[in-house]
Protein backbone atom coordinates (compact mmCIF):
# COMPACT_ATOMS: atom_id res chain seq x y z
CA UNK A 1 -37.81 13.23 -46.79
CA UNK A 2 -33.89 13.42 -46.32
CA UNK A 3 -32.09 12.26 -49.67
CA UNK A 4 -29.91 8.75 -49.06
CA UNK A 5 -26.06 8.98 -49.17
CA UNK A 6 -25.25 7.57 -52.69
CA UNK A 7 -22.21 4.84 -51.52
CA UNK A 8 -18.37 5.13 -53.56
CA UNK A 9 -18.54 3.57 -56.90
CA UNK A 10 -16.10 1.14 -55.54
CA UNK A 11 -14.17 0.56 -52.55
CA UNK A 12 -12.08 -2.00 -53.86
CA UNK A 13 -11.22 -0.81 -57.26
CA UNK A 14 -7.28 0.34 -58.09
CA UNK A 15 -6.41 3.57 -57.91
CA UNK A 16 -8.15 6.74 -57.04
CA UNK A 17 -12.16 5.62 -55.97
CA UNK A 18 -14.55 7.96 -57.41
CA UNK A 19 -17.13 9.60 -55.51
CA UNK A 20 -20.35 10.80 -56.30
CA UNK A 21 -21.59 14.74 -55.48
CA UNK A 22 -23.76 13.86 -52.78
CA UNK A 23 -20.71 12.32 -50.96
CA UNK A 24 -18.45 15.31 -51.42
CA UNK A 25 -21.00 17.20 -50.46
CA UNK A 26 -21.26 15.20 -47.18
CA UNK A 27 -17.60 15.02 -46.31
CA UNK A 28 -17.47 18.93 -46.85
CA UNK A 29 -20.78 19.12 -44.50
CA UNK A 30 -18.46 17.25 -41.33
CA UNK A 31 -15.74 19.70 -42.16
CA UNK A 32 -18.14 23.05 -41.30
CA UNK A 33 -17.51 24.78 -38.14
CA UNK A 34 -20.04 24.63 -35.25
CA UNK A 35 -21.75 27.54 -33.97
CA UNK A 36 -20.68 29.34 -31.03
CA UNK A 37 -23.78 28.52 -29.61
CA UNK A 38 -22.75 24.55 -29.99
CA UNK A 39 -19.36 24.51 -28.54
CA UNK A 40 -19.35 23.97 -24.60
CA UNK A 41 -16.33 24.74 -22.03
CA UNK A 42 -15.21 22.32 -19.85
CA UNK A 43 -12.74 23.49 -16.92
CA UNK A 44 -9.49 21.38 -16.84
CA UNK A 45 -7.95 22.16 -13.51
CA UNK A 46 -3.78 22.77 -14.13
CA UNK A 47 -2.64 23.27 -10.35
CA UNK A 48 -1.64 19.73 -9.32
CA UNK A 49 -2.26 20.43 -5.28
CA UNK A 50 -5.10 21.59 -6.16
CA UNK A 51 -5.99 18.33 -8.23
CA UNK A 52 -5.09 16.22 -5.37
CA UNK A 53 -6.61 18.09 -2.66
CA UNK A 54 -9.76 17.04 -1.00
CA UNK A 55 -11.98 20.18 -1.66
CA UNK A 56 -9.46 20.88 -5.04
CA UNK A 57 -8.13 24.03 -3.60
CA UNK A 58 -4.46 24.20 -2.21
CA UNK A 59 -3.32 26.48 0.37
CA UNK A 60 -1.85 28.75 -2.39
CA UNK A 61 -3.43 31.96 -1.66
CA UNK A 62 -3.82 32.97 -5.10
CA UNK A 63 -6.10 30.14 -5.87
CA UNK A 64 -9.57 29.93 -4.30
CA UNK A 65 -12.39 28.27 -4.31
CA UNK A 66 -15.06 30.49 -6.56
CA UNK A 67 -17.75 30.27 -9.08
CA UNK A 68 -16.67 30.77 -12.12
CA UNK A 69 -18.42 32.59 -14.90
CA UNK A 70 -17.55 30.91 -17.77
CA UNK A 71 -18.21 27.39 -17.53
CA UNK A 72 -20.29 27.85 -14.17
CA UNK A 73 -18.60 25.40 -11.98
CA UNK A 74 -17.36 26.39 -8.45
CA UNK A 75 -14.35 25.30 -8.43
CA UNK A 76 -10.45 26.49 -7.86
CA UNK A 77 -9.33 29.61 -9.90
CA UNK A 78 -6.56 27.72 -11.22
CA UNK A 79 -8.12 26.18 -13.86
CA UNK A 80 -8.45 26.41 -17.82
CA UNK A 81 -11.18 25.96 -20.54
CA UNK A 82 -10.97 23.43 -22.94
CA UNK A 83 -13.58 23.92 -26.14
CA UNK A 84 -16.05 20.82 -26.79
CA UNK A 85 -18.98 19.65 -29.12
CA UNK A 86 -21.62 17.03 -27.28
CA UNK A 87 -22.68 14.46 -27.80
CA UNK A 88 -26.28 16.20 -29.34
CA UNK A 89 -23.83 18.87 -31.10
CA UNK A 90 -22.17 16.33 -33.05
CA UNK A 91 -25.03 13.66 -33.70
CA UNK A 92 -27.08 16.54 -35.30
CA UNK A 93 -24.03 17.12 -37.60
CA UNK A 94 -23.22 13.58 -38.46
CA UNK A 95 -27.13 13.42 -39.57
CA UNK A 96 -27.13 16.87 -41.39
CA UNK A 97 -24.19 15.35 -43.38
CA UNK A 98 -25.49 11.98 -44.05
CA UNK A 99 -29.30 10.73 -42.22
CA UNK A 100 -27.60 7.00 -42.92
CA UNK A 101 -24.54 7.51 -40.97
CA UNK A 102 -23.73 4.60 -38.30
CA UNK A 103 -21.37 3.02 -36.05
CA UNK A 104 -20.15 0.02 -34.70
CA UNK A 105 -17.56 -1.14 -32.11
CA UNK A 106 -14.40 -3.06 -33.46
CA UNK A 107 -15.03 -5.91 -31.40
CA UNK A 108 -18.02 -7.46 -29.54
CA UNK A 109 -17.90 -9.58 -25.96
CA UNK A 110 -19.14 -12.72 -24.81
CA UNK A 111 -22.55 -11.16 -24.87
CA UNK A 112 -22.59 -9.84 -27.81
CA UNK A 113 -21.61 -5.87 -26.76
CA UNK A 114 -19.49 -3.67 -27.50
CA UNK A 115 -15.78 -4.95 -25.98
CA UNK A 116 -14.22 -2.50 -23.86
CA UNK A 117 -10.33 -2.90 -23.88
CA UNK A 118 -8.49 -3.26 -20.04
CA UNK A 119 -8.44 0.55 -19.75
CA UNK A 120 -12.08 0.90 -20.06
CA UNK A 121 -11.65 2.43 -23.66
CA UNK A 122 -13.85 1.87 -26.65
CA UNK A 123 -12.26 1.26 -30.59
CA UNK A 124 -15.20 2.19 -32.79
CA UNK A 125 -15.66 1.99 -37.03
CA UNK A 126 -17.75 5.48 -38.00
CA UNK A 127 -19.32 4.87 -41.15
CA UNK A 128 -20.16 8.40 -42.97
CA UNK A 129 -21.18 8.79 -47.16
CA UNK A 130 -19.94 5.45 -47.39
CA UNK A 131 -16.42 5.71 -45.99
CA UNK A 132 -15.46 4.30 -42.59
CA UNK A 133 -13.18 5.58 -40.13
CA UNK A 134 -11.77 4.29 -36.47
CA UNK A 135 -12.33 6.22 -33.23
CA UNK A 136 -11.32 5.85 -29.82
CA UNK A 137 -12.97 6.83 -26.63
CA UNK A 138 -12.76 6.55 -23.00
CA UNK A 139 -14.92 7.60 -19.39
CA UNK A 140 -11.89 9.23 -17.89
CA UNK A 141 -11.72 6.52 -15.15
CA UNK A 142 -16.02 6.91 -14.42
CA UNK A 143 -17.65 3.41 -13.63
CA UNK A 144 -21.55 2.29 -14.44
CA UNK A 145 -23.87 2.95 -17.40
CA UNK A 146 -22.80 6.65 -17.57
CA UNK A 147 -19.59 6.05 -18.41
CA UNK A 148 -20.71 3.23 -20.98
CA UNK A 149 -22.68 6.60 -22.84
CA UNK A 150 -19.94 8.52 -22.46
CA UNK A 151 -17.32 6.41 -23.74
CA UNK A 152 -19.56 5.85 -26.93
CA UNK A 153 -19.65 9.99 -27.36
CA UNK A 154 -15.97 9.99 -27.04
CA UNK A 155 -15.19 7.67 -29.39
CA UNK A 156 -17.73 9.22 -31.52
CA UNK A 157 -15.96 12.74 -31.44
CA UNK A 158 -12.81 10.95 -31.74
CA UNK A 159 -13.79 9.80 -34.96
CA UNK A 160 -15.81 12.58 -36.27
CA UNK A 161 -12.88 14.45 -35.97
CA UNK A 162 -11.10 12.31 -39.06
CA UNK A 163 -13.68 13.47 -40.56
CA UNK A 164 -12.92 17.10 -40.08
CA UNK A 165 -15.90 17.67 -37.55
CA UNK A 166 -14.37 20.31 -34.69
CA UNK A 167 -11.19 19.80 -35.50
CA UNK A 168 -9.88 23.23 -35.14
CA UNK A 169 -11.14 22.84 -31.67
CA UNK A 170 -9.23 19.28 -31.30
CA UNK A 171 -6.40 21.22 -32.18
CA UNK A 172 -7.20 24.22 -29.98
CA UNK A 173 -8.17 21.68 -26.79
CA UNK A 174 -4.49 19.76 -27.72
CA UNK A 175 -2.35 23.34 -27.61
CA UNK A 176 -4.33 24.57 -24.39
CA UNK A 177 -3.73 20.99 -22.73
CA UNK A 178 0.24 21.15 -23.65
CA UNK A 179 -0.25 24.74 -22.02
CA UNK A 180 -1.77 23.77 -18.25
CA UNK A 181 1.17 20.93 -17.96
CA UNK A 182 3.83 23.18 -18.71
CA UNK A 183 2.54 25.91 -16.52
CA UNK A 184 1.63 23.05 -14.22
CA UNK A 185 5.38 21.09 -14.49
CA UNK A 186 7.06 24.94 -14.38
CA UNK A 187 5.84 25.73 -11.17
CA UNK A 188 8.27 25.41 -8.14
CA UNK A 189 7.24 22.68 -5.80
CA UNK A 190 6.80 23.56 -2.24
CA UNK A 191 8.91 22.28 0.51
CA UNK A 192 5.42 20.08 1.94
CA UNK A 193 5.13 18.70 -1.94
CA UNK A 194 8.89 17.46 -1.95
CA UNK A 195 8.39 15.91 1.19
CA UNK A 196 5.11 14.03 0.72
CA UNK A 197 7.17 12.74 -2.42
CA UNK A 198 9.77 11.48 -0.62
CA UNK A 199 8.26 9.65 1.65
CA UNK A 200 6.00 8.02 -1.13
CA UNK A 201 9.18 7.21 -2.41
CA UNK A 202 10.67 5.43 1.23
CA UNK A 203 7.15 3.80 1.39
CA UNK A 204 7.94 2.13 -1.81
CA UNK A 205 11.27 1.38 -1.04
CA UNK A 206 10.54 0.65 2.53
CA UNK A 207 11.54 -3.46 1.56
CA UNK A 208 14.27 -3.06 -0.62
CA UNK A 209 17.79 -1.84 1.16
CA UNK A 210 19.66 -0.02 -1.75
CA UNK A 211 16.25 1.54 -2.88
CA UNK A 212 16.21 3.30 0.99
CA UNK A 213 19.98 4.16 1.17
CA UNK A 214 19.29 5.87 -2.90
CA UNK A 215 16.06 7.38 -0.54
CA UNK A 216 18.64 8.62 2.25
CA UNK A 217 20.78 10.33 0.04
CA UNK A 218 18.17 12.65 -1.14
CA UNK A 219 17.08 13.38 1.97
CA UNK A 220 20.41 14.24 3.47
CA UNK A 221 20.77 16.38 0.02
CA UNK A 222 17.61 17.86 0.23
CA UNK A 223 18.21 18.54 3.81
CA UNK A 224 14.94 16.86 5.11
CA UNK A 225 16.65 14.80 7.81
CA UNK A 226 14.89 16.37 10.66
CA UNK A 227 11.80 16.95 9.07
CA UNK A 228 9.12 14.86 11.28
CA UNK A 229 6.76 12.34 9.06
CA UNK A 230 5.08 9.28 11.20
CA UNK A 231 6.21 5.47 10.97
CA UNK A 232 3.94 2.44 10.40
CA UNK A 233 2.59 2.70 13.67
CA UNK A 234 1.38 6.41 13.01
CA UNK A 235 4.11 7.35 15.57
CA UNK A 236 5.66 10.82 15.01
CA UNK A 237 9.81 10.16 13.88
CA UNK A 238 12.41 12.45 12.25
CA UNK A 239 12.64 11.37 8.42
CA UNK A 240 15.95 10.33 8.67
CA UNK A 241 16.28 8.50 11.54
CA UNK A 242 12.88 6.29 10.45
CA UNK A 243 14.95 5.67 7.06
CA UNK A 244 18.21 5.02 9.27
CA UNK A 245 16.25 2.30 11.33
CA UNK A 246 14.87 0.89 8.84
CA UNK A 247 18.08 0.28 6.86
CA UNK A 248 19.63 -1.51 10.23
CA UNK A 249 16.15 -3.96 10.66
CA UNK A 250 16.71 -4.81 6.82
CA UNK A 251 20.55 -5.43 6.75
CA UNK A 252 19.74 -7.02 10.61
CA UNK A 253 17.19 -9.06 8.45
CA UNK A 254 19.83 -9.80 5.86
CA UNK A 255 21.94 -11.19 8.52
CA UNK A 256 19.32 -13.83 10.48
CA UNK A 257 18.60 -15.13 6.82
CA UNK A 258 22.47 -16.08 6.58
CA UNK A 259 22.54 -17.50 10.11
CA UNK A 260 19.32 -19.70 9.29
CA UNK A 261 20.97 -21.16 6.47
CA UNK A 262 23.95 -21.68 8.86
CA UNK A 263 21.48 -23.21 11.39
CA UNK A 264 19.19 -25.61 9.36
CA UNK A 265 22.13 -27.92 8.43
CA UNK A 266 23.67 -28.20 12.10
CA UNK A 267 19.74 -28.60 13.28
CA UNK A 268 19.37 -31.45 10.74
CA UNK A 269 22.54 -33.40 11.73
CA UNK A 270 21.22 -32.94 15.21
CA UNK A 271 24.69 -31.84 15.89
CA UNK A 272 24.30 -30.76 19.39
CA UNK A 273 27.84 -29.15 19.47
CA UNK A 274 27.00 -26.90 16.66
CA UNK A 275 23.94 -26.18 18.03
CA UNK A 276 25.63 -24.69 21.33
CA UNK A 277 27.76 -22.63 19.11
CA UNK A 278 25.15 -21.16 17.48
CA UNK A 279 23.32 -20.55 20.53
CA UNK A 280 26.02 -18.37 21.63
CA UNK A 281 25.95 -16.58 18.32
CA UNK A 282 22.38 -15.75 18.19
CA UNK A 283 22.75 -14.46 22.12
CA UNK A 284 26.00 -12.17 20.47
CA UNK A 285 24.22 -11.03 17.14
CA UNK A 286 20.90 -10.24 18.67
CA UNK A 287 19.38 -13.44 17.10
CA UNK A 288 17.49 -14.22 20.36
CA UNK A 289 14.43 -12.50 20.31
CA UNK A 290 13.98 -13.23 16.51
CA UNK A 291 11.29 -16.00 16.07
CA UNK A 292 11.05 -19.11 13.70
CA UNK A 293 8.24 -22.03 13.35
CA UNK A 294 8.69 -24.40 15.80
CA UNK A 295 6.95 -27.34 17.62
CA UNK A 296 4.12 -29.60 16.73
CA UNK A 297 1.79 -27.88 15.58
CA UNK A 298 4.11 -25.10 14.62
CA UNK A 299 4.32 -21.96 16.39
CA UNK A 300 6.36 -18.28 16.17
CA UNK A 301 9.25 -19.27 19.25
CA UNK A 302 12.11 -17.59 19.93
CA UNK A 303 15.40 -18.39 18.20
CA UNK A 304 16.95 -18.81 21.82
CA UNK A 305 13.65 -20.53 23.11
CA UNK A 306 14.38 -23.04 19.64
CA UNK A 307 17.86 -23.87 20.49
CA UNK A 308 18.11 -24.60 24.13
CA UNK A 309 14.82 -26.74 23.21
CA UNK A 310 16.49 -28.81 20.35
CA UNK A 311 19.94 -28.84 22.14
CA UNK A 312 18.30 -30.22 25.35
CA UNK A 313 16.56 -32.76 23.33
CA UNK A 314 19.26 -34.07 21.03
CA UNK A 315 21.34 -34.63 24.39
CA UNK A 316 18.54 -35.82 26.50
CA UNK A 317 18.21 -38.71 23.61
CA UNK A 318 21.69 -39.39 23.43
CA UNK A 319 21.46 -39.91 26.75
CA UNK A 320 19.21 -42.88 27.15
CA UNK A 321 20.88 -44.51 24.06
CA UNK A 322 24.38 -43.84 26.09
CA UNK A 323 22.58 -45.58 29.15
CA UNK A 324 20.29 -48.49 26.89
CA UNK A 325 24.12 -49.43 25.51
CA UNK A 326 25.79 -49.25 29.17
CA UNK A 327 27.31 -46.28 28.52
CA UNK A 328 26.91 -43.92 31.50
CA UNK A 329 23.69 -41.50 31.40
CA UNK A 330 23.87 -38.02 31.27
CA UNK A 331 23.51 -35.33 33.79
CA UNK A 332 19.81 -34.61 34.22
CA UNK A 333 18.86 -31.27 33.09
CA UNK A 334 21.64 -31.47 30.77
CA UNK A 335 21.77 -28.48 28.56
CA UNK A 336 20.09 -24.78 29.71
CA UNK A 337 16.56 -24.92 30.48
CA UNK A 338 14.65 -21.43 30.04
CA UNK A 339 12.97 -22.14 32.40
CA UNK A 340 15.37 -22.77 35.28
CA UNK A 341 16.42 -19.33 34.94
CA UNK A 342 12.85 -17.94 35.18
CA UNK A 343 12.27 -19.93 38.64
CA UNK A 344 15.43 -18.65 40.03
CA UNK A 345 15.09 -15.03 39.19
CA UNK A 346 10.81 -15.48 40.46
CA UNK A 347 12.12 -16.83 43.79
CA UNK A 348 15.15 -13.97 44.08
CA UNK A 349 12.09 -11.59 43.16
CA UNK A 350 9.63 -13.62 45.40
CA UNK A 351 8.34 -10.33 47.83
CA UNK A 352 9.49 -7.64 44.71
CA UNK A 353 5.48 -7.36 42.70
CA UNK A 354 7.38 -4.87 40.44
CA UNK A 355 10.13 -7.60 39.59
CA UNK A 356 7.80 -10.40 39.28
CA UNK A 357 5.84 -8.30 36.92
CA UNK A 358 8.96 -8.52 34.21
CA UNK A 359 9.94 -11.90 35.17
CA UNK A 360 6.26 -12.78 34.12
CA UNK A 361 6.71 -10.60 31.16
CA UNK A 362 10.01 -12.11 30.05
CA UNK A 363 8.42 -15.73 30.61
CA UNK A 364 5.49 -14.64 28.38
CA UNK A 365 7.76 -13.67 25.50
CA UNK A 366 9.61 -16.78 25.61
CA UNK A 367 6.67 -19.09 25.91
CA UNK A 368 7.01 -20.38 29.47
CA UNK A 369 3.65 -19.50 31.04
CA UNK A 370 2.58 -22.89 30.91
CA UNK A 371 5.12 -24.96 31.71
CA UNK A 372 4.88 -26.93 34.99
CA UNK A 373 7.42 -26.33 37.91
CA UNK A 374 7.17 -27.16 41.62
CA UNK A 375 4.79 -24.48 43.38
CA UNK A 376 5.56 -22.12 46.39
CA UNK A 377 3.93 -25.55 48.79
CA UNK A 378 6.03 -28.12 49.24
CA UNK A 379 4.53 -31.01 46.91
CA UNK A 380 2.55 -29.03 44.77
CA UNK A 381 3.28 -28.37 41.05
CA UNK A 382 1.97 -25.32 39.29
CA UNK A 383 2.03 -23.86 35.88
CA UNK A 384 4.94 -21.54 35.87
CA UNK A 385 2.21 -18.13 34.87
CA UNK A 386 -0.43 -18.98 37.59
CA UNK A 387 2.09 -19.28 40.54
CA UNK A 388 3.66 -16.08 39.08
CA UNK A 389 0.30 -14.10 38.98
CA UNK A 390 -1.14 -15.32 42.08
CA UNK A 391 2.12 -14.09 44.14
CA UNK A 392 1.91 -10.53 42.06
CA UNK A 393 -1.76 -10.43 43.32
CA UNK A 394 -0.68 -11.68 47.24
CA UNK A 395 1.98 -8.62 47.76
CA UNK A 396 -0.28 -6.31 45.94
CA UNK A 397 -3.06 -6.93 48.18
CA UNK A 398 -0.86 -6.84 51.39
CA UNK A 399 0.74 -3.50 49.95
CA UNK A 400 -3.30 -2.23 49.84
CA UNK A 401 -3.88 -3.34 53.58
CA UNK A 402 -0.62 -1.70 54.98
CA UNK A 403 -1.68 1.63 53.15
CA UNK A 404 -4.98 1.37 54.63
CA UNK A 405 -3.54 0.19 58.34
CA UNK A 406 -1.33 3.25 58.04
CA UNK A 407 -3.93 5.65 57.17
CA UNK A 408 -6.23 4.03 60.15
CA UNK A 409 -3.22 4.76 62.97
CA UNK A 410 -2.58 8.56 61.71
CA UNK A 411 -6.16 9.16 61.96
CA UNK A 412 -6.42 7.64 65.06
CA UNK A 413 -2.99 9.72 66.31
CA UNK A 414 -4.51 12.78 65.29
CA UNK A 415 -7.82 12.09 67.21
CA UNK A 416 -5.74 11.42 70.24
């Protein structure tokens, strides 16, 4: 039967604490070194494409994909070994040097178990001859019960090492690691790695205008202008003019916000005047299309759409109070009316399918489908969109049956 760990004579006593044989004996024990046989190789890969690549292999020629002898993984060439003690290594030492030996976490959850911190990392207290020492471990980003164990044998070799257990490897594992980053950090990035940084870099940028215009000057520097990456809409573009564009939507952006907070007062004041004014701005600055909320319940509608709606209302009301107070009434149809201008360019396009087709388009955009206007019989009023669509479909149909009359009389020509 294994001998119990005499504990210090005191661990709260002044001055130096005495220890017994059997403990020095213990702490030596931790300090030994570990067979050859004991001490595993795990492959640290030092390429970075190769880290990130799918398969991790790059396109370097001088790396490939291969078994490799020593630590029997198949794997890229470019890759180190980094010396390790297990788990089983170091238990069997921690119970050569003291069969009482034990651990606990620093901290316990809710439940009552060991309380990972946010990075999924484990503080541990390793209690060996009687003296306690902290430990840290991790899973190196693994999820589920095996990276629970494994977290608990890192944290256990963490803190064995204090004790002197591997730590010439520790210290071997630490110089080889500083070794693979500078190789890895000394290597000349390739033209494809600069670029794919970049345009991580725009993507991060891609709201903020000073961060893309910092973004544009590197890649006029860098002379990456015409190199083609794709836009948000997985479109093919040259780098620098998908930069350029976006710096005009976002100082274009800049712009409507001032003009907004030009608009929402006049709106307000139901200033109808003001309103016409900044109708005609909008139409100058490329406002138009823009949308804002608008309408009961609230929908996207153009800026234009907004304006000749509100300015047509504020002066339609004025109106009847002018005539309720004996004033004389205004015009009707004071104001522009979107729709006005759609009927009049639908009957200047009336026997033109291809024509009606954009007029049907550009009513569509500025929500006019539905609105009701007299129809094509005298009498008769139509939503705007189904007098529209049924014309489109009339001419189509009589363009089918003239190609098909015209067909019939050369065949018949040709017979005679």
């Amino acid at each position: 039967m294994a001998t119990a760990t005499e504990a210090p004579a005191s661990i709260t006593a002044e001055g130096p604490t005495s220890h017994t044989q059997n403990q020095l004996t213990a702490l030596s024990k931790m300090r030994e070194p570990f067979d050859a046989s004991q001490v595993s190789k795990l492959p640290k890969i030092w390429c970075g494409k190769c880290s990130k690549s799918q398969y991790k292999v790059c396109d370097d020629p001088q790396h490939k994909r291969q078994r490799c002898d020593i630590c029997a993984g198949n794997m890229t060439s470019a890759h180190l070994h980094l010396d390790y003690v297990g788990h089983a290594e170091l238990t069997g030492r921690l119970l050569e040097a003291d069969p009482l030996w034990t651990w606990e976490p620093m901290a316990f959850d809710q439940d009552g178990l060991p309380k990972f911190d946010k990075d999924g990392g484990l503080w541990i207290r390793l209690t060996v001859a009687g003296h306690t020492r902290l430990g840290y471990g991790d899973s190196q980003g693994k999820t589920g019960p095996n990276a629970v164990k494994e977290a608990i044998g890192d944290a256990l070799r963490n803190a064995g090492m204090r004790f002197g257990a591997a730590l010439a490897l520790w210290s071997k594992t630490d110089m080889d690691e500083a070794a693979a980053e500078k190789k890895n950090l000394s290597a000349e990035p390739s033209r494809e790695d600069r670029l794919e940084d970049l345009y991580a870099l725009m993507q991060k940028r891609w709201g903020h205008l000073e961060g893309l215009r910092a973004v544009k000057v590197q890649v006029g520097e860098e002379l990456f202008h015409e190199s083609q990456v794709h836009d948000e809409h997985g479109k093919t573009r040259l780098f620098g003019e998908l930069i350029d564009a976006r710096i005009r939507e976002l100082i274009q952006a800049e712009k409507f916000k001032q003009f907004l907070a030009t608009m929402r007062p006049a709106w307000k004041a139901q200033d109808a005047a003001a309103l016409d004014g900044l109708l005609a701005e909008a139409q100058s600055k490329g406002f138009a299309d823009f949308t804002i909320p608008y309408g009961s319940p609230e929908v996207p509608t153009r800026v234009e759409d907004a304006l000749v709606a509100r300015i047509t209302e504020l002066r339609t009301s004025s109106g009847q109070q002018s005539s309720a107070s004996g004033g004389a009434p205004a015009e009707p149809g004071s104001g522009p009316d979107p729709i006005d201008n759609l009927v009049a360019q639908a009957q200047h396009w009336w026997d033109n399918h291809m024509e009606l087709t954009k007029v049907l388009a550009e009513a569509g955009r500025r929500n006019q489908l539905l609105r009701q206007v007299d129809g094509p019989v005298s009498g008769t009023v139509v939503q705007f969109g189904d007098m529209v669509t049924a014309r489109i479909a009339e001419l189509k149909e009589q363009a089918r049956q003239a190609a098909l009359n015209g067909h019939t009389d050369t065949r018949e020509r040709s017979a005679a």
